[in-house]
PDB file of N, CA and C in Angstrom:
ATOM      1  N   UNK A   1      44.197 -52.527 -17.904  1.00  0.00           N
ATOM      2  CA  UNK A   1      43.645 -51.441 -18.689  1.00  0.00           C
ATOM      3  C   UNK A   1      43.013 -50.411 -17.758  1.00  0.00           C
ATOM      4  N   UNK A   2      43.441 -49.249 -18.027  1.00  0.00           N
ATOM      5  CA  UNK A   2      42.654 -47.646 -17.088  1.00  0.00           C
ATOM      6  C   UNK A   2      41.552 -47.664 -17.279  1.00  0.00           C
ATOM      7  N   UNK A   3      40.619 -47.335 -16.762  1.00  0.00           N
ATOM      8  CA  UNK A   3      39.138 -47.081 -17.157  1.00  0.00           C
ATOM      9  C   UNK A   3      39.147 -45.917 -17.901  1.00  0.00           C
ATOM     10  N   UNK A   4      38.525 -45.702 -19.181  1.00  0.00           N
ATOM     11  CA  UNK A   4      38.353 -43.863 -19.677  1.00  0.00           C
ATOM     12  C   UNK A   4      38.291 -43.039 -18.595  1.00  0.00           C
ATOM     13  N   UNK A   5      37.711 -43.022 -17.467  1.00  0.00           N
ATOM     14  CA  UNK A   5      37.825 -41.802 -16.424  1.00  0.00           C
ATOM     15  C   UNK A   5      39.160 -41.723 -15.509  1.00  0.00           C
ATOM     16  N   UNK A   6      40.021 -42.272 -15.739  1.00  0.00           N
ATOM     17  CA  UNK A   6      41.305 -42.374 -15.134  1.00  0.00           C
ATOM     18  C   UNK A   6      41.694 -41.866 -16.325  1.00  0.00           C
ATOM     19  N   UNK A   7      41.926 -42.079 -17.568  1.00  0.00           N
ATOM     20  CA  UNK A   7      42.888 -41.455 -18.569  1.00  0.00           C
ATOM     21  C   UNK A   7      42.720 -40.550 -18.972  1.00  0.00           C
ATOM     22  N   UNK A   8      41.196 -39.916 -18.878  1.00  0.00           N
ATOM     23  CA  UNK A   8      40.643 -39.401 -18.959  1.00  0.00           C
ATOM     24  C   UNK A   8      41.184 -37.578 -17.917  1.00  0.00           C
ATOM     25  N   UNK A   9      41.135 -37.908 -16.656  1.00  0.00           N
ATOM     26  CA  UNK A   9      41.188 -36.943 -15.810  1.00  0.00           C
ATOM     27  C   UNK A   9      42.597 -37.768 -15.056  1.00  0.00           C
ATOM     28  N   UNK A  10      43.929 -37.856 -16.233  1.00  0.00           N
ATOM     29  CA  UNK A  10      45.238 -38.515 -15.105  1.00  0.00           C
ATOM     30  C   UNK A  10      45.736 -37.895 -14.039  1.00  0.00           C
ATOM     31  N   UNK A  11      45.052 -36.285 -14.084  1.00  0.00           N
ATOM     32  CA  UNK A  11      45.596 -35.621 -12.884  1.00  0.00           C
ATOM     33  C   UNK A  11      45.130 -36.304 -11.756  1.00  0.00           C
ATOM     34  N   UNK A  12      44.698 -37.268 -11.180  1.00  0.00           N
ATOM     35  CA  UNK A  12      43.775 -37.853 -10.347  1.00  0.00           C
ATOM     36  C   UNK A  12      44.476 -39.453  -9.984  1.00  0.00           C
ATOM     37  N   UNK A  13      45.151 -39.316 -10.763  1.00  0.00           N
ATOM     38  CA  UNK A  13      45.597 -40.874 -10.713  1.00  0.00           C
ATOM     39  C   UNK A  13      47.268 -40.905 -10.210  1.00  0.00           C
ATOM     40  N   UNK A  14      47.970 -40.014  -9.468  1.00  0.00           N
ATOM     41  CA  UNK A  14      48.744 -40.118  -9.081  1.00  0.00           C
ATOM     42  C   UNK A  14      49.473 -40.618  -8.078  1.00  0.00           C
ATOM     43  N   UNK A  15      50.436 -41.706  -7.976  1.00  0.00           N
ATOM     44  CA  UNK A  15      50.606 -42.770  -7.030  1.00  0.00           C
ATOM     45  C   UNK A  15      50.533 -42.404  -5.537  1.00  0.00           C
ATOM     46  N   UNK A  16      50.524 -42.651  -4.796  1.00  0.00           N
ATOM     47  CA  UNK A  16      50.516 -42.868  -3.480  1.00  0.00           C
ATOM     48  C   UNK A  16      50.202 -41.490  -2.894  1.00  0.00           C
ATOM     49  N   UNK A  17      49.080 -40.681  -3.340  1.00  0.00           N
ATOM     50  CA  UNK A  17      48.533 -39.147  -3.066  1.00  0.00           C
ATOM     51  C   UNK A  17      47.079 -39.583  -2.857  1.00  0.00           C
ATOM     52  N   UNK A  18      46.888 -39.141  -1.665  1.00  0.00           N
ATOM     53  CA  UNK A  18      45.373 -39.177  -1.436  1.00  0.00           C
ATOM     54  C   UNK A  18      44.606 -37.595  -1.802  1.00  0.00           C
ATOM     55  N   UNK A  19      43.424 -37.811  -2.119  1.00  0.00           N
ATOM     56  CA  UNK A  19      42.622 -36.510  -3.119  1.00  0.00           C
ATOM     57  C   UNK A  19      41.803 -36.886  -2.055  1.00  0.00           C
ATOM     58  N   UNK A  20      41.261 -35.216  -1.695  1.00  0.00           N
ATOM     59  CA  UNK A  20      39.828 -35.236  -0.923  1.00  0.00           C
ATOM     60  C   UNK A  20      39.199 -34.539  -2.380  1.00  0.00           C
ATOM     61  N   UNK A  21      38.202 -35.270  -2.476  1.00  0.00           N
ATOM     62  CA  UNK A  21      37.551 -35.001  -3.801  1.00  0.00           C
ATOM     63  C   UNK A  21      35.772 -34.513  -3.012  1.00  0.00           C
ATOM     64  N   UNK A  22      35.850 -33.449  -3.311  1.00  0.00           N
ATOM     65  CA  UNK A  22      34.009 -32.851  -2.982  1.00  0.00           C
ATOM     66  C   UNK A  22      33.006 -33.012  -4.382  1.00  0.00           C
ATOM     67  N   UNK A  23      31.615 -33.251  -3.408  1.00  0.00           N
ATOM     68  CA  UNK A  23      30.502 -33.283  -4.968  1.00  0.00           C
ATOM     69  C   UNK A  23      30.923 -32.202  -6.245  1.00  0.00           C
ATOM     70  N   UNK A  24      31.295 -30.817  -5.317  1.00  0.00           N
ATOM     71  CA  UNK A  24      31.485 -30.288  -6.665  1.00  0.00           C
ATOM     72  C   UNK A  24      32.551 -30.980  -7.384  1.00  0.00           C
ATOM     73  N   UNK A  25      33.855 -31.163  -7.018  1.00  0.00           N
ATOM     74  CA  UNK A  25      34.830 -31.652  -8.307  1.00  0.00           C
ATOM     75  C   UNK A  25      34.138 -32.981  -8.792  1.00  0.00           C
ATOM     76  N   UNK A  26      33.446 -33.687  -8.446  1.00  0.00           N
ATOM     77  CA  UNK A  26      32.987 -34.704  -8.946  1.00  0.00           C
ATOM     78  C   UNK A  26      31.972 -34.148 -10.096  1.00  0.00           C
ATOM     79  N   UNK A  27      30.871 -33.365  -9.859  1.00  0.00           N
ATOM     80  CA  UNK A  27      30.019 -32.921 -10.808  1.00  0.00           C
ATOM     81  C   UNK A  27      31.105 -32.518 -12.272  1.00  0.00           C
ATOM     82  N   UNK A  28      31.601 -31.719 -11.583  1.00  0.00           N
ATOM     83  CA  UNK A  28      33.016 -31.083 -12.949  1.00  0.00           C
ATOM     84  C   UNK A  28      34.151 -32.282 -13.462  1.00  0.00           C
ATOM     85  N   UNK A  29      34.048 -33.069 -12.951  1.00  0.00           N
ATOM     86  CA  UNK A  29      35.183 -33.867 -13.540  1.00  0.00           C
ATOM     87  C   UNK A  29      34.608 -35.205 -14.235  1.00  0.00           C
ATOM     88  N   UNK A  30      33.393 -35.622 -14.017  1.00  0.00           N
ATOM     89  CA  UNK A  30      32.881 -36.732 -14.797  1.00  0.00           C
ATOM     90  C   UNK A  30      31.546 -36.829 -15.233  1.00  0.00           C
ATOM     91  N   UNK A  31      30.892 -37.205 -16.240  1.00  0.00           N
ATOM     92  CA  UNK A  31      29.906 -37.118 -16.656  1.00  0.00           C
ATOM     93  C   UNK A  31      28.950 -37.816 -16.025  1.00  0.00           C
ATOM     94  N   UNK A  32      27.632 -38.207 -15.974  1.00  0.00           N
ATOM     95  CA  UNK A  32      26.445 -38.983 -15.653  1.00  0.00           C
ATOM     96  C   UNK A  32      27.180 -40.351 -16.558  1.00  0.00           C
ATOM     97  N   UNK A  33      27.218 -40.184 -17.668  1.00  0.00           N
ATOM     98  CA  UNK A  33      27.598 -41.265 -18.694  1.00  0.00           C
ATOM     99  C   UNK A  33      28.979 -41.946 -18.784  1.00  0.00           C
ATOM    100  N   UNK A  34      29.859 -41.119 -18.208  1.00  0.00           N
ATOM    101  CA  UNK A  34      31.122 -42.124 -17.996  1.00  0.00           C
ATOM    102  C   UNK A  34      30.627 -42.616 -16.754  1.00  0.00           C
ATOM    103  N   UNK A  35      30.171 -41.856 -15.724  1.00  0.00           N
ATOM    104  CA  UNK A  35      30.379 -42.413 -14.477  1.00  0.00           C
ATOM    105  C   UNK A  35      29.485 -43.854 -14.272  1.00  0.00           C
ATOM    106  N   UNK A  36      28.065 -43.985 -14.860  1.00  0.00           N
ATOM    107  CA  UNK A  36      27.703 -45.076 -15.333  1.00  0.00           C
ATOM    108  C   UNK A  36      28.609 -46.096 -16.109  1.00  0.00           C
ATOM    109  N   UNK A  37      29.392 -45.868 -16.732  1.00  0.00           N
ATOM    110  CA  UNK A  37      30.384 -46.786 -17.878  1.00  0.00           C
ATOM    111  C   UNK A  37      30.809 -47.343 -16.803  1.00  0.00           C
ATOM    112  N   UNK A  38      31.853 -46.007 -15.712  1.00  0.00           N
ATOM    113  CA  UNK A  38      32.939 -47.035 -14.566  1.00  0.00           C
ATOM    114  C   UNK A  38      32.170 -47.845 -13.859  1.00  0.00           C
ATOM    115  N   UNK A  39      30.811 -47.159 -13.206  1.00  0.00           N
ATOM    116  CA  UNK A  39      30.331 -48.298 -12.004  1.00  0.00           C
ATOM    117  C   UNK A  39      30.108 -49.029 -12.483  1.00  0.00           C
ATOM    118  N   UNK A  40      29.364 -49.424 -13.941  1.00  0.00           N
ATOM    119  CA  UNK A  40      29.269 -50.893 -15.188  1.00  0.00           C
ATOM    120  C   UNK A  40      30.885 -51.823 -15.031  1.00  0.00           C
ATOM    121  N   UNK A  41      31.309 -51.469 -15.045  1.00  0.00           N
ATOM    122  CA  UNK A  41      32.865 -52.005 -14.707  1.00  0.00           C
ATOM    123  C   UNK A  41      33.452 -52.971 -13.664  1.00  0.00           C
ATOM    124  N   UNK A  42      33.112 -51.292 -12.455  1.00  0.00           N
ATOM    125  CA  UNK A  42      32.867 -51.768 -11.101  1.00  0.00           C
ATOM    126  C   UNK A  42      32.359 -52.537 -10.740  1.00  0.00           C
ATOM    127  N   UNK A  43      31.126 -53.333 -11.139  1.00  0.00           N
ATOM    128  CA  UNK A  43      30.512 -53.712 -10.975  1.00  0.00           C
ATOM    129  C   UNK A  43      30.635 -54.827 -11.395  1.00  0.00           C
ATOM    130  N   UNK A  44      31.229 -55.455 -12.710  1.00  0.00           N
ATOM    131  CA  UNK A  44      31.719 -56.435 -13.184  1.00  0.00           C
ATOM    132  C   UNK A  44      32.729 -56.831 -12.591  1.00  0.00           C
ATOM    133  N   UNK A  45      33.667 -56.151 -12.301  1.00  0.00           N
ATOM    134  CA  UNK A  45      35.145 -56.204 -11.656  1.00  0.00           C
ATOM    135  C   UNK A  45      34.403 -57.265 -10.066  1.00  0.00           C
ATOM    136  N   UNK A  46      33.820 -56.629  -9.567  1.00  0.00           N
ATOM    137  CA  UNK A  46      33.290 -57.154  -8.308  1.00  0.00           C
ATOM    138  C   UNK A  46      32.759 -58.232  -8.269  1.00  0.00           C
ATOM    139  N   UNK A  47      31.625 -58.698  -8.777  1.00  0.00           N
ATOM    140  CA  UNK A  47      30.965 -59.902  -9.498  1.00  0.00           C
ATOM    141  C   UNK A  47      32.186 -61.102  -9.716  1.00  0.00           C
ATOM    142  N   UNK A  48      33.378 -60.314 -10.507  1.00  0.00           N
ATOM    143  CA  UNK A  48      34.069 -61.473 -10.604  1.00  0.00           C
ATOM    144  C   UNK A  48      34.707 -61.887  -9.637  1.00  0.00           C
ATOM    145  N   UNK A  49      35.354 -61.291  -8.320  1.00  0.00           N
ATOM    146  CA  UNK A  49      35.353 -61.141  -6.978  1.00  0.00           C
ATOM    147  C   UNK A  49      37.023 -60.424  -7.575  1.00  0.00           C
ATOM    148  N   UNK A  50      37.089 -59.443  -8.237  1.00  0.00           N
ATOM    149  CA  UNK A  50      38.290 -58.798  -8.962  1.00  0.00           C
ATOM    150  C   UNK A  50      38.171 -57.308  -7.949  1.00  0.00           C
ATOM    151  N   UNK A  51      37.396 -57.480  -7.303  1.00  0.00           N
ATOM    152  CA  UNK A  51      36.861 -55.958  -6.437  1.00  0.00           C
ATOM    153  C   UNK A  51      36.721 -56.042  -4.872  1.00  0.00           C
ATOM    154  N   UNK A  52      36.847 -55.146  -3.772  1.00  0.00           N
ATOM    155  CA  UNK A  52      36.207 -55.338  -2.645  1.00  0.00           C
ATOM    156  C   UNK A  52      35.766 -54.375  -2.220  1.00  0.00           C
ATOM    157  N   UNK A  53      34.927 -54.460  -1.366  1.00  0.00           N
ATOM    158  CA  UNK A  53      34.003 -53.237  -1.190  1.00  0.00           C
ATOM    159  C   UNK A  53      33.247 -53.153   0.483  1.00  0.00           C
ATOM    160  N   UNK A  54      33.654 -52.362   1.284  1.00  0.00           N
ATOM    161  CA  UNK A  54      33.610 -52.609   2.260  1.00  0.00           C
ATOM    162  C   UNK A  54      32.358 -51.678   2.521  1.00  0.00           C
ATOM    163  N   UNK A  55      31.498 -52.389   3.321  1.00  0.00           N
ATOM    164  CA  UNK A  55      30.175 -52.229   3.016  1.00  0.00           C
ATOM    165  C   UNK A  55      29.933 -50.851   4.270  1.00  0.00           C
ATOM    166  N   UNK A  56      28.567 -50.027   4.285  1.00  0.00           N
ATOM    167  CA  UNK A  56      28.850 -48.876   4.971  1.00  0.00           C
ATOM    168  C   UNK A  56      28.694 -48.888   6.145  1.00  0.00           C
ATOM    169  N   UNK A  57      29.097 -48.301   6.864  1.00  0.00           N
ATOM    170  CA  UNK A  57      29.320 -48.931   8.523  1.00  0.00           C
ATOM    171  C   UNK A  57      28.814 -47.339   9.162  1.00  0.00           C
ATOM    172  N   UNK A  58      27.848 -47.136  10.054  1.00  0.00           N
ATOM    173  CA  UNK A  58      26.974 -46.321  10.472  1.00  0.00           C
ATOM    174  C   UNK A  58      27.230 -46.220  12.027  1.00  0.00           C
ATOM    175  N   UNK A  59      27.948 -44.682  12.657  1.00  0.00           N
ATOM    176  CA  UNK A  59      28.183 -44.995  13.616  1.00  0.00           C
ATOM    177  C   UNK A  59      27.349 -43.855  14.328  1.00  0.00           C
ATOM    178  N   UNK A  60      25.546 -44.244  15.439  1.00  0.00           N
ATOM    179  CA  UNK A  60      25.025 -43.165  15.300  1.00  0.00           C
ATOM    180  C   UNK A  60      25.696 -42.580  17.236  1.00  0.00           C
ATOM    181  N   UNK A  61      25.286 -41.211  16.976  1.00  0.00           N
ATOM    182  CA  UNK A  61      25.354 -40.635  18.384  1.00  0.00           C
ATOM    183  C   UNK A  61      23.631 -39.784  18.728  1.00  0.00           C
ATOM    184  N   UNK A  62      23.694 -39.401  19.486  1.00  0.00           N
ATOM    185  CA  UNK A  62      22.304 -38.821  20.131  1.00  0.00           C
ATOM    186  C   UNK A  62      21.554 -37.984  19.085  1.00  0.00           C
ATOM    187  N   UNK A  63      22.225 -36.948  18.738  1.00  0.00           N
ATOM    188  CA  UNK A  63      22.301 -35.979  17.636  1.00  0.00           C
ATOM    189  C   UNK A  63      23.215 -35.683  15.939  1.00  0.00           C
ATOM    190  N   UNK A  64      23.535 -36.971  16.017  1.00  0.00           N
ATOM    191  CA  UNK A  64      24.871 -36.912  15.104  1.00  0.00           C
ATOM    192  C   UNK A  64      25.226 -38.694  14.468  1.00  0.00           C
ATOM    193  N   UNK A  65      25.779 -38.769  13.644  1.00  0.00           N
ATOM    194  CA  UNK A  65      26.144 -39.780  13.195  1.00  0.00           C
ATOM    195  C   UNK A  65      27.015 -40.013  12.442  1.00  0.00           C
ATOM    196  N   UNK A  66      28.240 -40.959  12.257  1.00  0.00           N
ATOM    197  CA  UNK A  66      29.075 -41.010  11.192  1.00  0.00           C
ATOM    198  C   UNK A  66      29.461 -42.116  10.401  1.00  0.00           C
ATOM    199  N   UNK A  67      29.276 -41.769   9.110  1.00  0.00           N
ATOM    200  CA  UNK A  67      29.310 -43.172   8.103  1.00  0.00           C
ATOM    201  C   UNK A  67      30.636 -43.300   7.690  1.00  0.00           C
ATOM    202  N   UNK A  68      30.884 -44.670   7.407  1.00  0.00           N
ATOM    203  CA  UNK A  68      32.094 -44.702   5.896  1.00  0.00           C
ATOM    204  C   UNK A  68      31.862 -46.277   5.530  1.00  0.00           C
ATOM    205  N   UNK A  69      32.709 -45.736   4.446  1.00  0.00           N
ATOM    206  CA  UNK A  69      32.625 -46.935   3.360  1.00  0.00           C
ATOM    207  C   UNK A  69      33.794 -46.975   2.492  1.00  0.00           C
ATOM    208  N   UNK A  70      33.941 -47.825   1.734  1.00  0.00           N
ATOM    209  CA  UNK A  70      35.159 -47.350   1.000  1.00  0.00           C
ATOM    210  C   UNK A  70      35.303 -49.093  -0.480  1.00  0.00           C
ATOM    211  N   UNK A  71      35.809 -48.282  -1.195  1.00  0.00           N
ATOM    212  CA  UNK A  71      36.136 -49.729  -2.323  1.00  0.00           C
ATOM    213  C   UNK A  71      38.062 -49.887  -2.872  1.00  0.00           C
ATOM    214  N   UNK A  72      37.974 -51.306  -3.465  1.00  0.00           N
ATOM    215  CA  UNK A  72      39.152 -51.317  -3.784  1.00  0.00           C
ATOM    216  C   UNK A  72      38.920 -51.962  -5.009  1.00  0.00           C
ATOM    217  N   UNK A  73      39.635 -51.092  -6.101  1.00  0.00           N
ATOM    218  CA  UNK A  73      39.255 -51.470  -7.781  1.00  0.00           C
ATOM    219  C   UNK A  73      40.825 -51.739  -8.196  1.00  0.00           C
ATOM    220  N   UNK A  74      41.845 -53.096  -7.963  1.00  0.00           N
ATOM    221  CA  UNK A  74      42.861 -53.428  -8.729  1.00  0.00           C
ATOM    222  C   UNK A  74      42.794 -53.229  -9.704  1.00  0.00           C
ATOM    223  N   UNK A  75      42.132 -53.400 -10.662  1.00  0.00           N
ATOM    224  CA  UNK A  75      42.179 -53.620 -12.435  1.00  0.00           C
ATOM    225  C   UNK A  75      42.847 -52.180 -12.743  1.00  0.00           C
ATOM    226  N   UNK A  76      42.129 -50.852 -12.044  1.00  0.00           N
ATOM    227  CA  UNK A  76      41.675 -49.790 -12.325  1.00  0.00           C
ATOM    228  C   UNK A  76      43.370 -48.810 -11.400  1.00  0.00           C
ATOM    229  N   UNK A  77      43.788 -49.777 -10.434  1.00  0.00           N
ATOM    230  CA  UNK A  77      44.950 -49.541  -9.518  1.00  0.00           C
ATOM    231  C   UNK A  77      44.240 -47.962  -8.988  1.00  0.00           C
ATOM    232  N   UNK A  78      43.496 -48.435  -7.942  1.00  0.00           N
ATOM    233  CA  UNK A  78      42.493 -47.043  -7.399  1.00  0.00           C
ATOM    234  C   UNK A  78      41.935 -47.656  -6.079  1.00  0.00           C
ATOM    235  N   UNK A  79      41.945 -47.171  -4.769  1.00  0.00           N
ATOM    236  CA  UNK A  79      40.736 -47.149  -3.735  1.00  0.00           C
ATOM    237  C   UNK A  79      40.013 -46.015  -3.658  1.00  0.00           C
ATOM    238  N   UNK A  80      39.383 -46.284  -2.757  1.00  0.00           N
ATOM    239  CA  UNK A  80      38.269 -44.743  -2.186  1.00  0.00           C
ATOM    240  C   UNK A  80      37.700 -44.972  -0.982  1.00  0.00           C
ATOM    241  N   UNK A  81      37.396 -44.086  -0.248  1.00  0.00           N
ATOM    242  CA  UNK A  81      36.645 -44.224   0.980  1.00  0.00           C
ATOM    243  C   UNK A  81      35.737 -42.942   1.003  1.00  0.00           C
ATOM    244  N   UNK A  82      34.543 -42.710   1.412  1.00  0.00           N
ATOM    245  CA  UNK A  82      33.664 -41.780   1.755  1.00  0.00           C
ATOM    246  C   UNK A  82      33.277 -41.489   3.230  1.00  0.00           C
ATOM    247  N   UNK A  83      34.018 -40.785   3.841  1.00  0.00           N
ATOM    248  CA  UNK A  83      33.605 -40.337   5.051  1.00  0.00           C
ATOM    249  C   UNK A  83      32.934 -39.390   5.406  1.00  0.00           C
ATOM    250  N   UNK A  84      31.231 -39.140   5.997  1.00  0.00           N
ATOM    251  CA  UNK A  84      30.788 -38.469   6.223  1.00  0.00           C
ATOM    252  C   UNK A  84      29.586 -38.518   7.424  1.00  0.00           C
ATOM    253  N   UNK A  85      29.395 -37.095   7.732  1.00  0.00           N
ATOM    254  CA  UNK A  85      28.950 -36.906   8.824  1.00  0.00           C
ATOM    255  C   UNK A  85      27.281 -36.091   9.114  1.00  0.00           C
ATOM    256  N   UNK A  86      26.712 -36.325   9.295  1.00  0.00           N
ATOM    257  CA  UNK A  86      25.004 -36.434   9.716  1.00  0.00           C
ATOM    258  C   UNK A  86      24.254 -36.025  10.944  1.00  0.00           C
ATOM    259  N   UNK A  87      24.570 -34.703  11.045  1.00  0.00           N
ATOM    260  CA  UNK A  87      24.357 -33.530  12.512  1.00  0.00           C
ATOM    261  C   UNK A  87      22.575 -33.045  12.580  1.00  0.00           C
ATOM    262  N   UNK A  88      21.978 -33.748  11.558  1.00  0.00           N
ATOM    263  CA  UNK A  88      20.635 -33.271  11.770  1.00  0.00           C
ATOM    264  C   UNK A  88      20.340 -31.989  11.383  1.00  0.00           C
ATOM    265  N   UNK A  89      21.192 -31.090  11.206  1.00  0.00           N
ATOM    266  CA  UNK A  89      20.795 -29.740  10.195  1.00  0.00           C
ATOM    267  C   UNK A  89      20.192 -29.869   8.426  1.00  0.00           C
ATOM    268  N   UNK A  90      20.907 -31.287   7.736  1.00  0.00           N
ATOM    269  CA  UNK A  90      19.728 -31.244   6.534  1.00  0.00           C
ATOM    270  C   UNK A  90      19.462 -32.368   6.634  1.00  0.00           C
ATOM    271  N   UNK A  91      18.397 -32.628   6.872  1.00  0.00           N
ATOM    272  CA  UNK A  91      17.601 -33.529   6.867  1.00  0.00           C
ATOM    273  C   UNK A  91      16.500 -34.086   5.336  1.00  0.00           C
ATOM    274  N   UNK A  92      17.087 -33.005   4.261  1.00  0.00           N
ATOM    275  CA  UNK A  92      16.163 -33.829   3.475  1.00  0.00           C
ATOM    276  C   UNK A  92      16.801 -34.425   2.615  1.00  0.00           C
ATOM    277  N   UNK A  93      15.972 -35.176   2.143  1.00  0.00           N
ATOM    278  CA  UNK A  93      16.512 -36.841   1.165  1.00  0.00           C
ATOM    279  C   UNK A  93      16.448 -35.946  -0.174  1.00  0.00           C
ATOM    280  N   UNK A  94      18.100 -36.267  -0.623  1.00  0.00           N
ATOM    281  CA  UNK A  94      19.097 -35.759  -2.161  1.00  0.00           C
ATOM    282  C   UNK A  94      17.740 -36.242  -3.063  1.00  0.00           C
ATOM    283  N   UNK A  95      16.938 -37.190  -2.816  1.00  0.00           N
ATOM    284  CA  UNK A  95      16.265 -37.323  -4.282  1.00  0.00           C
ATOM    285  C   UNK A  95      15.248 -37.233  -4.437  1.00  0.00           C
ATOM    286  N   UNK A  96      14.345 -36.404  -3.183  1.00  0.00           N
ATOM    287  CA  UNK A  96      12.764 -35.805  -4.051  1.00  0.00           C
ATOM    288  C   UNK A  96      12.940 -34.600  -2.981  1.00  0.00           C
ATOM    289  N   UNK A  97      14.116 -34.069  -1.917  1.00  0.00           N
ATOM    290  CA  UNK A  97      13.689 -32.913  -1.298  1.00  0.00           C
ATOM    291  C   UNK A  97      12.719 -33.084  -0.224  1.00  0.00           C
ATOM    292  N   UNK A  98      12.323 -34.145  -0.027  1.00  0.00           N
ATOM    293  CA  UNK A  98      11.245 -34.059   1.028  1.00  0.00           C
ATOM    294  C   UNK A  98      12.021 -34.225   2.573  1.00  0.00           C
ATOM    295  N   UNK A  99      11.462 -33.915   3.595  1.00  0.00           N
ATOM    296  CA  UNK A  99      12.221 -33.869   4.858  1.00  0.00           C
ATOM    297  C   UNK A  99      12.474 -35.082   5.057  1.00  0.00           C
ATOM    298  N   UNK A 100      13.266 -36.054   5.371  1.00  0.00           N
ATOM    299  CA  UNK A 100      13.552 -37.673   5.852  1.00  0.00           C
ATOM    300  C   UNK A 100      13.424 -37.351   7.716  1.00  0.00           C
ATOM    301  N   UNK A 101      12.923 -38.441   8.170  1.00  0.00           N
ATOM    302  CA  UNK A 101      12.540 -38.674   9.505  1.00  0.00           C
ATOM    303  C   UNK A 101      13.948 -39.389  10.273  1.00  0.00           C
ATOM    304  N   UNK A 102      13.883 -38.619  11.847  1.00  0.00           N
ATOM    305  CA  UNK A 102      14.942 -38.589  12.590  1.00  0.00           C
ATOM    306  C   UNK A 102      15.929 -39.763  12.466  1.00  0.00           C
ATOM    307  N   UNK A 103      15.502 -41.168  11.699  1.00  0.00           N
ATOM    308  CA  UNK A 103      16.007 -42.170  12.117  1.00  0.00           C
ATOM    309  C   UNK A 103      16.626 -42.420  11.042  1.00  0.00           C
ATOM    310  N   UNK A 104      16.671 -42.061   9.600  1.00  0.00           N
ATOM    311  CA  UNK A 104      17.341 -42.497   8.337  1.00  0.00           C
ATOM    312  C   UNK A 104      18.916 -41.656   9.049  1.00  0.00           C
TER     313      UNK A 104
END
């Protein structure tokens, strides 16, 4: 069974095409409330060991740093990976705005 956000947005679900997907298309393409529904899912899916999820791997340099991570959802016939990069120009933390210190 698709998750509602796959049947939902099928332009997205097309076989063997990788999508670089940015916050904005994410803001525009799924709600707070589905996206809670899928990770509820996700999350079950995983639990049952129906999921894998490769945990985030932090690679720092002097001034710079680079993360990734990535999941694999069979049920849902979907991966993902998040690759991104951490140059010390914003430094503040997405969830109160305050400056985060050199080492996060």
């Amino acid at each position: 069974m698709k998750p509602p956000f796959l049947t939902t947005h099928s332009h997205l679900t097309r076989h063997n095409i990788m999508h670089f997907i940015t916050d904005d298309h994410v803001r525009r393409l799924i709600t707070l409330r589905d996206a809670i529904a899928e990770l509820r899912v996700a999350l079950i899916e995983h639990g049952a060991g129906r999921a894998s999820v490769q945990p985030r791997v932090r690679t720092k340099g002097e001034h710079v740093s680079i993360s990734a991570m990535g999941a694999i959802l069979p049920s849902a016939g979907v991966c993902g990976a998040k690759i991104y990069s951490d140059h010390g120009l914003n430094r503040r933390d997405h969830a109160d705005g305050r400056e985060r210190s050199a080492s996060t």
